[in-house]
Protein backbone atom coordinates (compact mmCIF):
# COMPACT_ATOMS: atom_id res chain seq x y z
CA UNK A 1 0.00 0.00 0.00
CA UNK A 2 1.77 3.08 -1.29
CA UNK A 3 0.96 6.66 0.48
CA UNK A 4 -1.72 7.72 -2.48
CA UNK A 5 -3.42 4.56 -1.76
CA UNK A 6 -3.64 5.29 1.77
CA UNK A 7 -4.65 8.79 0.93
CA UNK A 8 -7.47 7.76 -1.27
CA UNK A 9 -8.95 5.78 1.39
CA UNK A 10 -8.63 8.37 3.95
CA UNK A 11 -10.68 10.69 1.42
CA UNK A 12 -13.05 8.39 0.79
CA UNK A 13 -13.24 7.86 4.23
CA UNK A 14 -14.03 11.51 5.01
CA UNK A 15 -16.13 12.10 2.30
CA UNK A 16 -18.65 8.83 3.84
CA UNK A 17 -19.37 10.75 7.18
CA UNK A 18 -20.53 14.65 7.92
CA UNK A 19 -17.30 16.52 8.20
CA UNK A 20 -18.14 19.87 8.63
CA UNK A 21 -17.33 20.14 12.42
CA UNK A 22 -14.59 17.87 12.29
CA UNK A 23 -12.17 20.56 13.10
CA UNK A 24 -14.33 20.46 16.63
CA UNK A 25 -15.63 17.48 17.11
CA UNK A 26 -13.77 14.06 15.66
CA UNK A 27 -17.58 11.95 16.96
CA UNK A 28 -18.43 11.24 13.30
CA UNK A 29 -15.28 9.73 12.25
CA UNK A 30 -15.13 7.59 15.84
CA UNK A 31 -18.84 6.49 14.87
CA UNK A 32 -18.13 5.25 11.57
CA UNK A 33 -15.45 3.32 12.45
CA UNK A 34 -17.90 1.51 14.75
CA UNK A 35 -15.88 2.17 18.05
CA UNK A 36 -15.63 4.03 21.15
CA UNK A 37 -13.53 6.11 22.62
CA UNK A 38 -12.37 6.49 26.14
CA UNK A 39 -10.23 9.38 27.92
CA UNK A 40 -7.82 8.21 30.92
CA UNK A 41 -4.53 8.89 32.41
CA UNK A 42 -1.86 6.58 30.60
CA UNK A 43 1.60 6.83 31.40
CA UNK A 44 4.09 8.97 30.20
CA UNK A 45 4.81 8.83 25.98
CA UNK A 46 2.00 6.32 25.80
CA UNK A 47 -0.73 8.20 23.71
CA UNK A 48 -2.89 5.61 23.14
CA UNK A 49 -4.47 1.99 21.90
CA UNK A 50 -7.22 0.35 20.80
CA UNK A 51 -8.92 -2.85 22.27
CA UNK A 52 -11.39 -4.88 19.89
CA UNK A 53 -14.10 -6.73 22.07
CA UNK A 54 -15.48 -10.09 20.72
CA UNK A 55 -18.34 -8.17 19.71
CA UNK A 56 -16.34 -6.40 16.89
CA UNK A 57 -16.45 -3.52 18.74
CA UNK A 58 -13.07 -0.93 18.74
CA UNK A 59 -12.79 0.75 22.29
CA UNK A 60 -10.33 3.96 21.60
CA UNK A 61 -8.38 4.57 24.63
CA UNK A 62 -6.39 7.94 24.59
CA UNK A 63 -4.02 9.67 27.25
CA UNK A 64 -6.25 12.34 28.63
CA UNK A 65 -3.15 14.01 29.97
CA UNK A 66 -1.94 14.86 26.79
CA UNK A 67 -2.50 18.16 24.86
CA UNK A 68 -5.60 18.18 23.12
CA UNK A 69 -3.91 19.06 19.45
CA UNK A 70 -1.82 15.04 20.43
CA UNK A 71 -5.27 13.59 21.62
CA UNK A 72 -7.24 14.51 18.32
CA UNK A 73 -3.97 12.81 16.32
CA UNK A 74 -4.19 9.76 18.62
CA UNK A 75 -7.62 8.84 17.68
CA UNK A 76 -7.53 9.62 13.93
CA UNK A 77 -4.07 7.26 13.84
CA UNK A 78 -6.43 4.80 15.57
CA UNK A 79 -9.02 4.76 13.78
CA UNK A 80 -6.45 4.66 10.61
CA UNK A 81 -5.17 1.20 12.24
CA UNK A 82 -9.24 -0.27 12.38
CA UNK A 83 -9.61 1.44 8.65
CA UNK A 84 -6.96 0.16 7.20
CA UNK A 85 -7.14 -3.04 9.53
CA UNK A 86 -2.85 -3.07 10.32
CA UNK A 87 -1.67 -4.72 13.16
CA UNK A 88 -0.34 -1.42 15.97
CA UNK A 89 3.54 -1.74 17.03
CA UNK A 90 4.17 1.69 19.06
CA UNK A 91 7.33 -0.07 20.10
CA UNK A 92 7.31 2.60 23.10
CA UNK A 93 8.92 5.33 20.81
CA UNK A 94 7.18 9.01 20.94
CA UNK A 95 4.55 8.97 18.24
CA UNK A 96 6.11 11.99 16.50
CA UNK A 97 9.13 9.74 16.16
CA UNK A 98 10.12 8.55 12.82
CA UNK A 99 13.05 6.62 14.12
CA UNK A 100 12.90 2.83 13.48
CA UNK A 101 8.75 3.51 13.43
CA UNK A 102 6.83 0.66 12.06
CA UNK A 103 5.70 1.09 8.81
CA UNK A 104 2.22 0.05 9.53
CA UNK A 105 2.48 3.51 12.22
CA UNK A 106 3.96 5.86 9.49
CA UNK A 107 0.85 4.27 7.60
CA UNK A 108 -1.60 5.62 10.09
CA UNK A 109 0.19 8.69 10.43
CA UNK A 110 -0.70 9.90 7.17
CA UNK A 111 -4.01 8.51 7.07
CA UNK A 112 -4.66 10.64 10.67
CA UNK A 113 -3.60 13.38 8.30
CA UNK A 114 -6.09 13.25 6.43
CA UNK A 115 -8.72 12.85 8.69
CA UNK A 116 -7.50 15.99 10.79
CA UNK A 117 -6.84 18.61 7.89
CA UNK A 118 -9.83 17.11 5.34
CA UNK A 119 -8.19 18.15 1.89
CA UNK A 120 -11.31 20.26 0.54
CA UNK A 121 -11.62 22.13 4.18
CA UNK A 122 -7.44 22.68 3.91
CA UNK A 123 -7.64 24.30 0.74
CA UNK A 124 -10.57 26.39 1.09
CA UNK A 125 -9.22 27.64 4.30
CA UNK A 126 -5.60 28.24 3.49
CA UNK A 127 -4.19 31.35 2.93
CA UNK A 128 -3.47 32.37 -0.43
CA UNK A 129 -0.38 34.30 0.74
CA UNK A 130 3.52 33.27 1.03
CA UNK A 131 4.42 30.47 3.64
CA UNK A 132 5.03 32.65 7.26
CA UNK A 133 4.94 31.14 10.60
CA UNK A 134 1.94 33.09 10.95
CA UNK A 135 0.42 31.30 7.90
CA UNK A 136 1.18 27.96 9.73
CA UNK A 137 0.10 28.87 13.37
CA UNK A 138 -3.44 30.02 11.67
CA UNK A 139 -3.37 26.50 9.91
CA UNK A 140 -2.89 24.62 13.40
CA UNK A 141 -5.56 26.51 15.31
CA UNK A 142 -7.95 26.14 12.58
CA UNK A 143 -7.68 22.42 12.29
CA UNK A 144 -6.34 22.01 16.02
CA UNK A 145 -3.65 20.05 15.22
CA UNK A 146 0.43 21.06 16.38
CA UNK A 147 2.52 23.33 14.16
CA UNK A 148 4.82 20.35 12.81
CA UNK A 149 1.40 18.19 11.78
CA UNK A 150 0.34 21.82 10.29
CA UNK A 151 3.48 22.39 8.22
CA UNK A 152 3.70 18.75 6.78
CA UNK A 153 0.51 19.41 5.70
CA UNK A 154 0.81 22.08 4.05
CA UNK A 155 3.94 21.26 1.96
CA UNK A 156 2.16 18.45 0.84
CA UNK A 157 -0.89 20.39 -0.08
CA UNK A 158 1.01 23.44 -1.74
CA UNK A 159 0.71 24.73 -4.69
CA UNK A 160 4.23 26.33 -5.05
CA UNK A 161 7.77 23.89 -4.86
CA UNK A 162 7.44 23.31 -0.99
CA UNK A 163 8.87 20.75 1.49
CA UNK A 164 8.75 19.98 5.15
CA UNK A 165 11.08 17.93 7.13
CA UNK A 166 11.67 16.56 10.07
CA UNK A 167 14.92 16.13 11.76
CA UNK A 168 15.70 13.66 15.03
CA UNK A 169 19.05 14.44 16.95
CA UNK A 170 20.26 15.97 14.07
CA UNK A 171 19.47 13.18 11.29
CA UNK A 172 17.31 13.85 8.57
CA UNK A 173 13.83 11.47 9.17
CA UNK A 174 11.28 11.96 6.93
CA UNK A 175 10.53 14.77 4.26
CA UNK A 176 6.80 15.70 2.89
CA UNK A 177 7.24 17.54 -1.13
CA UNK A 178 4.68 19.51 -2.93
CA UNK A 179 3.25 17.45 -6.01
CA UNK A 180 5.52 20.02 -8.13
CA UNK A 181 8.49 19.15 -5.91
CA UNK A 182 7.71 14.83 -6.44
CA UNK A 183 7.65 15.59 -10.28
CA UNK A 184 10.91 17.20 -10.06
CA UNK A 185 12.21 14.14 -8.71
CA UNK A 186 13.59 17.10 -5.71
CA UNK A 187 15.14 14.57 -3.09
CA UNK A 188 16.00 15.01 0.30
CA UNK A 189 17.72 11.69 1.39
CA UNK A 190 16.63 10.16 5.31
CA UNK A 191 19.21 8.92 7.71
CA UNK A 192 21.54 11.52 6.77
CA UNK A 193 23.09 14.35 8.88
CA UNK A 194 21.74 18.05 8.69
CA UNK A 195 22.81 20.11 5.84
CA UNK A 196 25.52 22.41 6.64
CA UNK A 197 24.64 25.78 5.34
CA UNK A 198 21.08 25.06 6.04
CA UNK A 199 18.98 27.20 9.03
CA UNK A 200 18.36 24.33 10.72
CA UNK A 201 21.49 23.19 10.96
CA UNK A 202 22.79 26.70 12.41
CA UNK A 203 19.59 26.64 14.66
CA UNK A 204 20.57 23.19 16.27
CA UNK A 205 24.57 23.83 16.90
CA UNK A 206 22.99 27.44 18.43
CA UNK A 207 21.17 24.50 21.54
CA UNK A 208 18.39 26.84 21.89
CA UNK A 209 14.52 26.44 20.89
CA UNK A 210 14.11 29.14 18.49
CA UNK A 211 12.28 29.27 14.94
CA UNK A 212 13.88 31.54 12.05
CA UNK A 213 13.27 32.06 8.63
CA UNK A 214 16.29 32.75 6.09
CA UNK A 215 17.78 32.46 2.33
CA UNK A 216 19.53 29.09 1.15
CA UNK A 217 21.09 27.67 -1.75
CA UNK A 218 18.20 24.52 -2.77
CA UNK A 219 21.55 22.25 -3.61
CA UNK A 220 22.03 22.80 0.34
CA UNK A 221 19.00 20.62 0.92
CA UNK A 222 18.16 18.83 -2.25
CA UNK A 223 20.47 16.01 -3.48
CA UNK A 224 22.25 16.34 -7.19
CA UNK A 225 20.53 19.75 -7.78
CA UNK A 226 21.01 22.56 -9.56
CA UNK A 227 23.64 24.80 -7.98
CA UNK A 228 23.48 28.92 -7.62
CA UNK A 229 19.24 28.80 -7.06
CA UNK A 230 17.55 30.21 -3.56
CA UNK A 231 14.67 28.79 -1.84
CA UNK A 232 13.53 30.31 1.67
CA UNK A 233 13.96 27.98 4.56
CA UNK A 234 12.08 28.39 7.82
CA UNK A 235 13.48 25.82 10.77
CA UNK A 236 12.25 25.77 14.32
CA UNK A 237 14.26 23.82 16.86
CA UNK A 238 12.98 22.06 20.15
CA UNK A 239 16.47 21.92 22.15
CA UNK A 240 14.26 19.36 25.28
CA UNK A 241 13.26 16.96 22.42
CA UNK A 242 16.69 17.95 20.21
CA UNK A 243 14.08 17.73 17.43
CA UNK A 244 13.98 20.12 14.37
CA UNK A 245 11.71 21.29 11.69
CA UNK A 246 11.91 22.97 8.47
CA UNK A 247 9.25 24.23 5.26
CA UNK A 248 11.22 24.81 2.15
CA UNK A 249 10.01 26.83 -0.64
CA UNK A 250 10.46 28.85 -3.46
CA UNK A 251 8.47 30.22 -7.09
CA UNK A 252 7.51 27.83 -9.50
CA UNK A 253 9.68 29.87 -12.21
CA UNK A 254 12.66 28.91 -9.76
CA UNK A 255 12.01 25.11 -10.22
CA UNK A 256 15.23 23.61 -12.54
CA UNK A 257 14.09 21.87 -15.38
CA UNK A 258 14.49 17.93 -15.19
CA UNK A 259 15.49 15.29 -17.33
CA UNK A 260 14.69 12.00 -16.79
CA UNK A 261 15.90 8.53 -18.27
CA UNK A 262 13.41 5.78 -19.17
CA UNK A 263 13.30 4.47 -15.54
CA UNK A 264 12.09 7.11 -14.53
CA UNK A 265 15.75 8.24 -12.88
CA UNK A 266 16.40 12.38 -12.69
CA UNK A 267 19.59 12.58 -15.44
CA UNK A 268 22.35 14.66 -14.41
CA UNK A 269 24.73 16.24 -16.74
CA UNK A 270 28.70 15.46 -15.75
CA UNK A 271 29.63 17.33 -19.22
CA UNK A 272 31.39 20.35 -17.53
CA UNK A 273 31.06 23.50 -19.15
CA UNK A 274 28.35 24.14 -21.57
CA UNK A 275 29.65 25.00 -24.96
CA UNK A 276 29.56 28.69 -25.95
CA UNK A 277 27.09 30.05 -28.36
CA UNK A 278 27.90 33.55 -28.13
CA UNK A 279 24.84 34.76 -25.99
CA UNK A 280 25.14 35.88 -22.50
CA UNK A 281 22.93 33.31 -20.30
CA UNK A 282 22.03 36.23 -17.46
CA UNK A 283 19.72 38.14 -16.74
CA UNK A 284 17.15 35.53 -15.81
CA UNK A 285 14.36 35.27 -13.82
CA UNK A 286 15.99 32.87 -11.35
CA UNK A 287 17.03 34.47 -8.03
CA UNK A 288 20.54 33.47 -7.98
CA UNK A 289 22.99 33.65 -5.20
């Protein structure tokens, strides 16, 4: 089961129930997954299971002393595992770990997505301005979800070149691309290090929690990619949870043109030097550094 498989089913599954007070009240999805759902005091980085009674009944159990933005995710991801019917292995790691997660929990992450931020609600809601922090902290409230959940979201649902990725004790764990970004073939490799030269990287050798916003070169994040292009990076780091977070972006007129071999595979040209024709390539439209 690939991701747009998963997120098919999570639309259809939103667009079987009445949504429109989701972003309030998650009763409707709980219902139609023909389960219940319970609130009690679980212990600490345990957000929450479900127990299926001989009857065929689901019995939800979230931590009730967790914020309510981590409650709402628990019981979409749970429903996602009676949905989709996969087997849960929390394996006692945070749930906003992607470190050795199961990929049955991954899964169920991006189904909870989906059920959370529904994609026709997202994009009517969402601003039509440039990415801010702002822009993202609006997103969260609106859909009561936590910034990260907020900004994966919305790379995935932008319209411009965007990316969001998380980082884990300064390894790069997962990365979310715009549709525009996944046709590019724009790569950002897991289980590597930080990029140097990125804000996140200079945010996370700082061992503060801070969030900033500044001007990159996209090679600095995106493997075998055109050099000499800027995209904006904003990072926030969480020094207690040494956890890190960054949305990428940039214009569509800044995206490199790609060439791809018959498998599919992004070409890259080793040639050197492109041969001179006499005409000056500059100025362009590409904000170069």
């Amino acid at each position: 089961m690939n991701e747009t498989d998963v997120q098919d089913q999570a639309r259809a599954f939103v667009a079987s129930v009445d949504s429109t007070n989701i972003q309030n009240d998650l009763s409707a999805y709980v219902k139609k997954a023909e389960a219940k759902l319970r609130k009690e005091e679980l212990s600490d980085g345990e957000s929450g299971f479900t127990v299926t009674k001989a009857n065929g009944q689901h019995v939800i159990t979230v931590n009730s002393l967790e914020s309510e933005e981590r409650q709402r995710f628990t019981v979409c991801h749970e429903i996602a595992h009676i949905v989709l019917k996969l087997p849960s292995l929390h394996d006692e790691l945070p749930s906003w770990s992607y470190a050795k997660r199961d990929i049955n929990e991954v899964t169920c992450d991006i189904f909870a997505a989906e059920l959370l931020m529904p994609y026709k609600m997202w994009k009517d809601k969402v601003p039509k301005e440039e990415p801010s922090i702002t822009v993202i902290e609006y997103m969260a409230a609106e859909f009561k979800t936590s910034f990260p959940a907020a900004a994966s979201r919305y790379a995935n649902l932008a319209d411009i070149p965007c990316a969001f990725v998380t980082m884990e004790r300064g390894m790069v764990r997962y990365a979310a691309r715009s549709t525009s970004l996944r046709r590019a073939l724009a790569w950002i490799p897991p289980k590597t290090p930080i990029p140097a030269g990125s804000v996140a990287h200079r945010l996370r050798a700082a061992g503060i929690t801070h969030i900033e916003t500044d001007e990159v070169a996209q090679d600095v994040w995106f493997e075998n990619w055109e050099k000499g292009v800027d995209l904006y990076e904003m990072a926030r780091h969480y020094h207690r949870f040494d956890t890190t977070v960054a949305l990428l972006w940039f214009p569509e007129e800044d995206l490199p043109e790609v060439e791809v071999d018959r498998f599919g595979v992004r070409v890259v040209d080793h040639s050197g030097l492109q041969e001179l024709t006499g005409e000056l390539p500059w100025p362009g439209n590409k904000k170069r550094r």
